[in-house]
C-alpha atoms as a PDB file:
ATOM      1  CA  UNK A   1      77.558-114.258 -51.233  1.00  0.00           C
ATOM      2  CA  UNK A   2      79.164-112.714 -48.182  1.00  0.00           C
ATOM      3  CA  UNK A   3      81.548-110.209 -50.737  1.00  0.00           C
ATOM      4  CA  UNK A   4      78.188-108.919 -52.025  1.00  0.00           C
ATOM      5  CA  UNK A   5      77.796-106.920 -48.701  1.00  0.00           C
ATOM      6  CA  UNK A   6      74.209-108.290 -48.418  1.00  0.00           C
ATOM      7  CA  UNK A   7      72.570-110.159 -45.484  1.00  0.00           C
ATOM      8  CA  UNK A   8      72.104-113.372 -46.071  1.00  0.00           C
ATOM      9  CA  UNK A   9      71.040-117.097 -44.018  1.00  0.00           C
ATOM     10  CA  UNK A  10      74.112-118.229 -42.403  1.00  0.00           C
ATOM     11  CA  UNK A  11      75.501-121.152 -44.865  1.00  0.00           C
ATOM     12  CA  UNK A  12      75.333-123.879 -41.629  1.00  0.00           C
ATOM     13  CA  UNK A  13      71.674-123.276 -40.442  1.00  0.00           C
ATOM     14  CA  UNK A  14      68.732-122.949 -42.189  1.00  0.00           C
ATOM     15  CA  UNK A  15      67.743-120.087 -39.489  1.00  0.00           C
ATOM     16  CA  UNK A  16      68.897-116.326 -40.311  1.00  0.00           C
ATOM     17  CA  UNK A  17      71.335-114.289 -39.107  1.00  0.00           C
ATOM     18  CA  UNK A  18      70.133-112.897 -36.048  1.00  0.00           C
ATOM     19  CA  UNK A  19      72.046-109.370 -36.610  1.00  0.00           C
ATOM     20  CA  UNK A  20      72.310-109.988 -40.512  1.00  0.00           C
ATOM     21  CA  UNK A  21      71.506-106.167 -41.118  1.00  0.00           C
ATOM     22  CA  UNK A  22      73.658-104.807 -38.872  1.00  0.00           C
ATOM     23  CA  UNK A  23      76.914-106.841 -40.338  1.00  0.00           C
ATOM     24  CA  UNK A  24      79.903-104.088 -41.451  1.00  0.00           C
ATOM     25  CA  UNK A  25      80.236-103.978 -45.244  1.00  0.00           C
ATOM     26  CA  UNK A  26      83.967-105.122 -45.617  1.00  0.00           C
ATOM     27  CA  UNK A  27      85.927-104.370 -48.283  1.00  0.00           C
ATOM     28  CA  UNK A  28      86.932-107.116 -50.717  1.00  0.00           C
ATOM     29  CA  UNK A  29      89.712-107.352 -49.940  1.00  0.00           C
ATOM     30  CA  UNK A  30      88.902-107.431 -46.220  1.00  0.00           C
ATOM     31  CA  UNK A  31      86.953-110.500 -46.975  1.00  0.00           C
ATOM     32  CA  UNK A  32      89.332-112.238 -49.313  1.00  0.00           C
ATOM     33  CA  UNK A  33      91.648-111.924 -45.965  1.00  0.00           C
ATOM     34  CA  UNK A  34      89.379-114.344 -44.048  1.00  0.00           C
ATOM     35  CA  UNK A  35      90.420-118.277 -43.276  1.00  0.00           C
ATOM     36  CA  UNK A  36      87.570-119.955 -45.156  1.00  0.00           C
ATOM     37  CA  UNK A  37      89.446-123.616 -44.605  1.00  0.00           C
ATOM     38  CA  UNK A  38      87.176-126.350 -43.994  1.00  0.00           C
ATOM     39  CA  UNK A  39      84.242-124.706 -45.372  1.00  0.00           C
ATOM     40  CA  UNK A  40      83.253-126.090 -48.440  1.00  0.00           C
ATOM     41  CA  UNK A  41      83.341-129.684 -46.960  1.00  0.00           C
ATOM     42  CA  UNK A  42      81.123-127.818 -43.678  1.00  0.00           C
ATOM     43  CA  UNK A  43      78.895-126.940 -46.312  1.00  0.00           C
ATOM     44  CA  UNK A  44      78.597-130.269 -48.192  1.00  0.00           C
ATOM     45  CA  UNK A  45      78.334-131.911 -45.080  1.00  0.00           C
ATOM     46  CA  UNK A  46      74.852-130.378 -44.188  1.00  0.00           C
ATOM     47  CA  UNK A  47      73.881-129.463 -47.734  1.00  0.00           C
ATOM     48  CA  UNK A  48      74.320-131.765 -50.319  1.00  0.00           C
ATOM     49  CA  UNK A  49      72.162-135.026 -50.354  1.00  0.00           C
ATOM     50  CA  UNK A  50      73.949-138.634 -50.137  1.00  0.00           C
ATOM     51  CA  UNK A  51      74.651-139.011 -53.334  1.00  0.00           C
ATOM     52  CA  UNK A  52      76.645-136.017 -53.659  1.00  0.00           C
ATOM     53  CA  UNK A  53      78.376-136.293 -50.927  1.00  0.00           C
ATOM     54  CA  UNK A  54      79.770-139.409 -52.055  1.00  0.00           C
ATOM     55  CA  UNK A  55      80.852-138.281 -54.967  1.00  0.00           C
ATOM     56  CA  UNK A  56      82.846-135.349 -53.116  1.00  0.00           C
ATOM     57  CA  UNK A  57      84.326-138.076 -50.748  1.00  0.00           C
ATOM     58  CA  UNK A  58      85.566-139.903 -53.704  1.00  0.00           C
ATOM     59  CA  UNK A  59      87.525-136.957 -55.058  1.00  0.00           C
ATOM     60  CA  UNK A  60      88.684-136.774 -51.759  1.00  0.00           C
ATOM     61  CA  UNK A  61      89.851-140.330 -51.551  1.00  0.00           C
ATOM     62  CA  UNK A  62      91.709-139.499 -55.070  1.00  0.00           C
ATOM     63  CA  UNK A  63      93.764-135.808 -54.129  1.00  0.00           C
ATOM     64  CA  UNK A  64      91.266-133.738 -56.072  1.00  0.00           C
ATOM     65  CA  UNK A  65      90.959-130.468 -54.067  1.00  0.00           C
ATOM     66  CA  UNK A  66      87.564-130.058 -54.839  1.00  0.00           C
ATOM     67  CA  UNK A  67      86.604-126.870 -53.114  1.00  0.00           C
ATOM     68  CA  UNK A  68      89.669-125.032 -54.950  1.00  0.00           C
ATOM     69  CA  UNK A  69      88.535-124.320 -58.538  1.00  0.00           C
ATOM     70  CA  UNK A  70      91.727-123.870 -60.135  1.00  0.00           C
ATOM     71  CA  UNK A  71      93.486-126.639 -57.890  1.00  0.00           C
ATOM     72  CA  UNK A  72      91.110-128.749 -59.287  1.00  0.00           C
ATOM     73  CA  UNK A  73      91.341-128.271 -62.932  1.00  0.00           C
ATOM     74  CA  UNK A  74      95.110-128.183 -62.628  1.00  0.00           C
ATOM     75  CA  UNK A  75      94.676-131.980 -60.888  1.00  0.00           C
ATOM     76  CA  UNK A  76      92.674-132.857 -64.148  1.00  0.00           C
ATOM     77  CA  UNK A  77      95.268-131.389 -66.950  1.00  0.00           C
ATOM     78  CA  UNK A  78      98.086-132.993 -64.726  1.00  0.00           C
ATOM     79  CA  UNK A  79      96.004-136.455 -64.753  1.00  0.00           C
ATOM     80  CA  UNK A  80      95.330-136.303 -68.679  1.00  0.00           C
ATOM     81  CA  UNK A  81      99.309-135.031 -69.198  1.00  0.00           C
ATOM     82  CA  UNK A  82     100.040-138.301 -67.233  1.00  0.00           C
ATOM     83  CA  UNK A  83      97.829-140.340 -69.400  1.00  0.00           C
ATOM     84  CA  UNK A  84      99.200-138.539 -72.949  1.00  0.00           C
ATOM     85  CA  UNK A  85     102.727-139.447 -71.548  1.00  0.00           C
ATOM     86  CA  UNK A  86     102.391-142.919 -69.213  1.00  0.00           C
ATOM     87  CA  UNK A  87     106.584-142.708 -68.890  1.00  0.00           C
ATOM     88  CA  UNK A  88     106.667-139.525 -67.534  1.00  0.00           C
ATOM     89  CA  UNK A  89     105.846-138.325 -63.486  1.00  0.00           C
ATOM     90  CA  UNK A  90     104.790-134.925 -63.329  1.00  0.00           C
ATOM     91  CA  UNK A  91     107.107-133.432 -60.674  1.00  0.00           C
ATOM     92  CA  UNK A  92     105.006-131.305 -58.245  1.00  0.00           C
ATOM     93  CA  UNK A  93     106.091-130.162 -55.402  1.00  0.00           C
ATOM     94  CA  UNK A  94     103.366-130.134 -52.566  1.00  0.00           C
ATOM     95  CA  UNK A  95     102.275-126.992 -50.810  1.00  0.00           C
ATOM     96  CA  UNK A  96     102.343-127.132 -46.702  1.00  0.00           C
ATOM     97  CA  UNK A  97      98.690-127.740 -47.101  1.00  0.00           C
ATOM     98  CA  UNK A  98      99.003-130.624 -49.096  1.00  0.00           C
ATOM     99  CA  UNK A  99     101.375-132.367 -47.654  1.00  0.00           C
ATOM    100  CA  UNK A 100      99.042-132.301 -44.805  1.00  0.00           C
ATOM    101  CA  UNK A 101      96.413-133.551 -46.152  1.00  0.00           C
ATOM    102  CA  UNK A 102      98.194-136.933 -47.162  1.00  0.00           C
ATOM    103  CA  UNK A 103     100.176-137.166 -44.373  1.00  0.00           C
ATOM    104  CA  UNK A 104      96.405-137.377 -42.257  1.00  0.00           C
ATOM    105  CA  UNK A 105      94.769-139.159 -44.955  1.00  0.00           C
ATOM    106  CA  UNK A 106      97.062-142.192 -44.342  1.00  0.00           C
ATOM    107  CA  UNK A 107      97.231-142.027 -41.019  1.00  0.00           C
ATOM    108  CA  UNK A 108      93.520-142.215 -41.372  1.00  0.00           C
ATOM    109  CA  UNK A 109      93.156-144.432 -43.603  1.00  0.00           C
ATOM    110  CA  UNK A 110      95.863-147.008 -41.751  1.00  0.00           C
ATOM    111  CA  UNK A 111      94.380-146.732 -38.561  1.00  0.00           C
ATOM    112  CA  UNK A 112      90.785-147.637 -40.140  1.00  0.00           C
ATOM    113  CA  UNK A 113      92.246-150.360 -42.379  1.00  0.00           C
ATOM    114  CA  UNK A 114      93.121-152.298 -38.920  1.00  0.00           C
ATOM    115  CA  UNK A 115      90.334-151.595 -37.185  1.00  0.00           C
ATOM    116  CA  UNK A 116      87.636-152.691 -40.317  1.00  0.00           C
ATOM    117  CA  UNK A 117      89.604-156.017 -39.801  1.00  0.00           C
ATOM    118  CA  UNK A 118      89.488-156.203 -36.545  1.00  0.00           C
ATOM    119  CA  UNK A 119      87.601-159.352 -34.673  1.00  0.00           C
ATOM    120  CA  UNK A 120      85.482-156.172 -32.535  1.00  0.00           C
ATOM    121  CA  UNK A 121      84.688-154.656 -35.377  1.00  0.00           C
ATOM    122  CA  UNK A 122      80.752-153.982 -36.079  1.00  0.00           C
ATOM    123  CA  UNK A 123      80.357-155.423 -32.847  1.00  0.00           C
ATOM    124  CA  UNK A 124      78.153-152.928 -30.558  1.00  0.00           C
ATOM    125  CA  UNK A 125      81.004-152.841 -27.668  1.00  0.00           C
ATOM    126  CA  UNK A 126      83.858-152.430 -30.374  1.00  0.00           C
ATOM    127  CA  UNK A 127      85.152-149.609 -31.656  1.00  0.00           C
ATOM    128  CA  UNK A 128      83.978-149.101 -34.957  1.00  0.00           C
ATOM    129  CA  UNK A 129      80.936-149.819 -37.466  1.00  0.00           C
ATOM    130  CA  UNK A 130      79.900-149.634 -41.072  1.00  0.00           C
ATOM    131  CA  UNK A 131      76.574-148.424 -41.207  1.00  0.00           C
ATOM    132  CA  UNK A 132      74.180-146.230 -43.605  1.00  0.00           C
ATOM    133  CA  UNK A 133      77.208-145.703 -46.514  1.00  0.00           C
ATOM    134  CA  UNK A 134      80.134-144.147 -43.570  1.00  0.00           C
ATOM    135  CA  UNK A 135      82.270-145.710 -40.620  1.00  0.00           C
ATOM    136  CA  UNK A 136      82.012-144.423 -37.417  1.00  0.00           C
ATOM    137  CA  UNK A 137      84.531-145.126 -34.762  1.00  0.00           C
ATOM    138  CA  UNK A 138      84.579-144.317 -31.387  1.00  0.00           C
ATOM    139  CA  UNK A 139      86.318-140.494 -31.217  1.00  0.00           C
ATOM    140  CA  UNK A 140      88.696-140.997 -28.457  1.00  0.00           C
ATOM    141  CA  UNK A 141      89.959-144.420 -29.813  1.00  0.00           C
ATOM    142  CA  UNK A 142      90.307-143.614 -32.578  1.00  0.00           C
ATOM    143  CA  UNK A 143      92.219-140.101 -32.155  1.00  0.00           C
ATOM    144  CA  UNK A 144      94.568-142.214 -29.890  1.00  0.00           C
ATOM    145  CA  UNK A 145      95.224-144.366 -32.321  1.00  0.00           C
ATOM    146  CA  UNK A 146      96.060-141.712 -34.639  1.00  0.00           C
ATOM    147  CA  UNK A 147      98.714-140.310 -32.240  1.00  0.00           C
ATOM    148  CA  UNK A 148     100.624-143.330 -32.318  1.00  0.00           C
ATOM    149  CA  UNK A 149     101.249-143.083 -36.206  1.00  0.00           C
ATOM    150  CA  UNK A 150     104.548-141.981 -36.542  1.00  0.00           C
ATOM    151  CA  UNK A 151     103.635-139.157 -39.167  1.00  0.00           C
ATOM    152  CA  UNK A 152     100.738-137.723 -36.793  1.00  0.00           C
ATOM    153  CA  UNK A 153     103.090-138.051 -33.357  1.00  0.00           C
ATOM    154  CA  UNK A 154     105.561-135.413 -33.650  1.00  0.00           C
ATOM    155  CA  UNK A 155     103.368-132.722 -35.129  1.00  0.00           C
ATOM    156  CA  UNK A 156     102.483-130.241 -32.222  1.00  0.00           C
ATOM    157  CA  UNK A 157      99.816-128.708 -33.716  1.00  0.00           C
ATOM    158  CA  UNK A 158      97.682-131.683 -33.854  1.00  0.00           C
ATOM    159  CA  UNK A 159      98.386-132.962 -30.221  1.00  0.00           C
ATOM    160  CA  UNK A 160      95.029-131.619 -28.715  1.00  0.00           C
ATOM    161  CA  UNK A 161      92.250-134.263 -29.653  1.00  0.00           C
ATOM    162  CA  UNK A 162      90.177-130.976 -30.748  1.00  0.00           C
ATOM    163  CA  UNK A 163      92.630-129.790 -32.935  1.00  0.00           C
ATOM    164  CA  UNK A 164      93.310-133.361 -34.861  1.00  0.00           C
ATOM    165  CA  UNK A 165      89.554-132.991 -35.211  1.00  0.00           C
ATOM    166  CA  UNK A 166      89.456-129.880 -36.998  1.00  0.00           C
ATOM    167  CA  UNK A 167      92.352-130.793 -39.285  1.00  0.00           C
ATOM    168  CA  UNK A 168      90.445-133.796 -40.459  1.00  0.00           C
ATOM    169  CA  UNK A 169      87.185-131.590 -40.917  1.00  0.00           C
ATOM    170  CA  UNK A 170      89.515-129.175 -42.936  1.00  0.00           C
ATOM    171  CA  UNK A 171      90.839-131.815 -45.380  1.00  0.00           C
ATOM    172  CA  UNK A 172      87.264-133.684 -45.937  1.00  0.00           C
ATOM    173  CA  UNK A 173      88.370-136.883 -44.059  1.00  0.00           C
ATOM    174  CA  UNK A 174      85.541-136.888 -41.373  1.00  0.00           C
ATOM    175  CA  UNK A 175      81.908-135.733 -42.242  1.00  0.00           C
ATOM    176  CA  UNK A 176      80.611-133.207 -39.411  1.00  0.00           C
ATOM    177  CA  UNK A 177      77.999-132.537 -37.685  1.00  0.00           C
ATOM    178  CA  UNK A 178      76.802-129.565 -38.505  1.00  0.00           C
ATOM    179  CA  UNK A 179      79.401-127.523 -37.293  1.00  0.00           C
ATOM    180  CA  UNK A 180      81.086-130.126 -34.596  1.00  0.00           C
ATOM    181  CA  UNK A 181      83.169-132.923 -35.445  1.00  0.00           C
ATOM    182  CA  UNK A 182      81.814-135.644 -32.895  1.00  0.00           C
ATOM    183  CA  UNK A 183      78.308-137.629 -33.118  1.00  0.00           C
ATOM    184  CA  UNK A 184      76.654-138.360 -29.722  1.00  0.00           C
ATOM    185  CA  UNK A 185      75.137-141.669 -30.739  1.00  0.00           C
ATOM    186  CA  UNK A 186      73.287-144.950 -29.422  1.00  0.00           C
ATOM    187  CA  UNK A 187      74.252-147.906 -30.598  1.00  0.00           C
ATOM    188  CA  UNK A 188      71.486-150.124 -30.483  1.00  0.00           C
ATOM    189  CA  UNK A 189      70.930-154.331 -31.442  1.00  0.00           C
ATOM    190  CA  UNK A 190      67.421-155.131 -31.309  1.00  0.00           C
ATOM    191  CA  UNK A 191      67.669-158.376 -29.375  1.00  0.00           C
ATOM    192  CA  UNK A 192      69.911-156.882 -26.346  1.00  0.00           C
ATOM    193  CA  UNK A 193      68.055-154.585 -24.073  1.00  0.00           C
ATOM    194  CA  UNK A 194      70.364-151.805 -23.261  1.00  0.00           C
ATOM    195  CA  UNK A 195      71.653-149.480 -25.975  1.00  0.00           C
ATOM    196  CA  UNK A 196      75.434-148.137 -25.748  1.00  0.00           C
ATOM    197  CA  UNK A 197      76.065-144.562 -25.689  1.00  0.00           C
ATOM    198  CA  UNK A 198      79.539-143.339 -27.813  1.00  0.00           C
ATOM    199  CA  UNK A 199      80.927-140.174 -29.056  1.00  0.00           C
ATOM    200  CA  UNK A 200      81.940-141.021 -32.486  1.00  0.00           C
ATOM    201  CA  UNK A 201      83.558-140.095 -35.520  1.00  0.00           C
ATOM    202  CA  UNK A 202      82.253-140.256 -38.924  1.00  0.00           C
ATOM    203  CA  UNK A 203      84.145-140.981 -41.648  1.00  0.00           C
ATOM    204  CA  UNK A 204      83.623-141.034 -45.433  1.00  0.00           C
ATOM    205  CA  UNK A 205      83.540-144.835 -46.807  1.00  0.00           C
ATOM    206  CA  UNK A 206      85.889-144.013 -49.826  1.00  0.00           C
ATOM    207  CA  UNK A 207      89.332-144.111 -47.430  1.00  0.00           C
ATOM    208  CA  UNK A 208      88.602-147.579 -47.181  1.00  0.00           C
ATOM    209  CA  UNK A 209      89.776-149.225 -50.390  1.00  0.00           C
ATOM    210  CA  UNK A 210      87.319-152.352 -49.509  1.00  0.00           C
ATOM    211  CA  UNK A 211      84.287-150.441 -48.292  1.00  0.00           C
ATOM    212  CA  UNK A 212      82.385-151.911 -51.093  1.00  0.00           C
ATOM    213  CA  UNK A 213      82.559-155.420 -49.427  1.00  0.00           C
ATOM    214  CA  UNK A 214      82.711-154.625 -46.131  1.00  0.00           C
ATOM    215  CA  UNK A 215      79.586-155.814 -44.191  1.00  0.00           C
ATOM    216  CA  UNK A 216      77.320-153.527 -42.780  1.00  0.00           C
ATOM    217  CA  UNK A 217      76.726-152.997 -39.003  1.00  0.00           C
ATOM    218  CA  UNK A 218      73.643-155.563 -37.924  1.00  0.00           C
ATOM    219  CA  UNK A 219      72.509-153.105 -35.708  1.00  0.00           C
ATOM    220  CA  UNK A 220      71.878-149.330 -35.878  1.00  0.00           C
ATOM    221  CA  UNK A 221      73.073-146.350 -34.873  1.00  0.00           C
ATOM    222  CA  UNK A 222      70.847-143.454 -33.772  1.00  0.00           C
ATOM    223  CA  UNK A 223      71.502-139.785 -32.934  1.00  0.00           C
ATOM    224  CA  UNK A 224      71.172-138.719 -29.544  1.00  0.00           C
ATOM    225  CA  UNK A 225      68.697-136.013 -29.580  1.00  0.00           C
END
């Protein structure tokens, strides 16, 4: 859409570009220069209904680069040349990107393994909760806790909170909103009389290998407007 050189709605808000006519006509390959990283999963965050972005989380949780056409069919032929030849392990070597992309997603998915199983878990002063299909865990918290994984502490470039954030919205492994990583939430229980204000993180519920049976939050949680 934006290669076609025509205005367009932004692809984040349903509201138009404000100086869509007056945008330069780039040249392709202008355009093909441009860091579209994150996008796709921006764009399926606000988008696509629950369902489908499920289903997108669970090719996620299983390496499938989804947004990358031919990265994806390539992930499918190397999954049936597995399957045609169960002795054999394909010997890929992993791009930059994708190494960090694992490297976060089990850093992610450690960190919320121990807190899911946690004893202040779903609790509305803990740190984390299973509610509506995702986890959300408290941003900071959680971050820190990130930090401490040996795989995430030496890298420089994800040191800043911010910039951890933005990795994780570039690989798919927290759902945004809108455009910002963090939720400003209240986390309410019905039969206590002051709700809890948190910045938190969402998180698809496919990094959790037992999300199926994990109870849901008794309470709710509830945008802050």
């Amino acid at each position: 859409a934006l290669r076609s050189g025509q205005p367009h709605h932004c692809p984040l808000t349903r509201e138009p570009l404000p100086t869509a006519t007056l945008q330069p006509r780039l040249k392709l390959a202008e355009w093909a220069a441009l860091d579209g990283t994150g996008l796709g999963s921006l764009i399926a965050g606000i988008w696509l209904p629950e369902a489908g972005q499920r289903q997108v989380w669970r090719a996620v949780a299983h390496d499938i680069s989804w947004t990358d056409a031919p990265a994806f069919w390539e992930t499918v032929a190397a999954q049936h040349r597995a399957a045609a030849h169960p002795g054999k392990m394909p010997d890929l070597a992993l791009s930059p990107e994708d190494e960090e992309r694992l490297i976060l997603r089990d850093a992610v998915r450690d960190v919320l393994r121990g807190l899911a199983q946690s004893a202040t878990f779903n609790r509305r002063d803990g740190a984390g909760w299973y509610h509506a299909g995702a986890f959300w865990v408290a941003a900071k918290p959680f971050a820190e806790r990130l930090h401490a994984q040996p795989e995430v502490r030496d890298r420089a470039e994800w040191r800043l909170r911010q910039a951890l954030y933005r990795h994780l919205m570039a690989h798919g492994l927290l759902l945004p909103n809108g455009v910002q990583p963090v939720w400003n939430m209240y986390v309410i229980e019905e039969d206590r009389p002051h709700r809890r204000y948190a910045s938190v993180l969402k998180l698809p519920a496919t990094l959790y290998a037992e999300f199926e049976a994990c109870p849901a939050y008794a309470g709710r949680l509830q945008t802050v407007d």
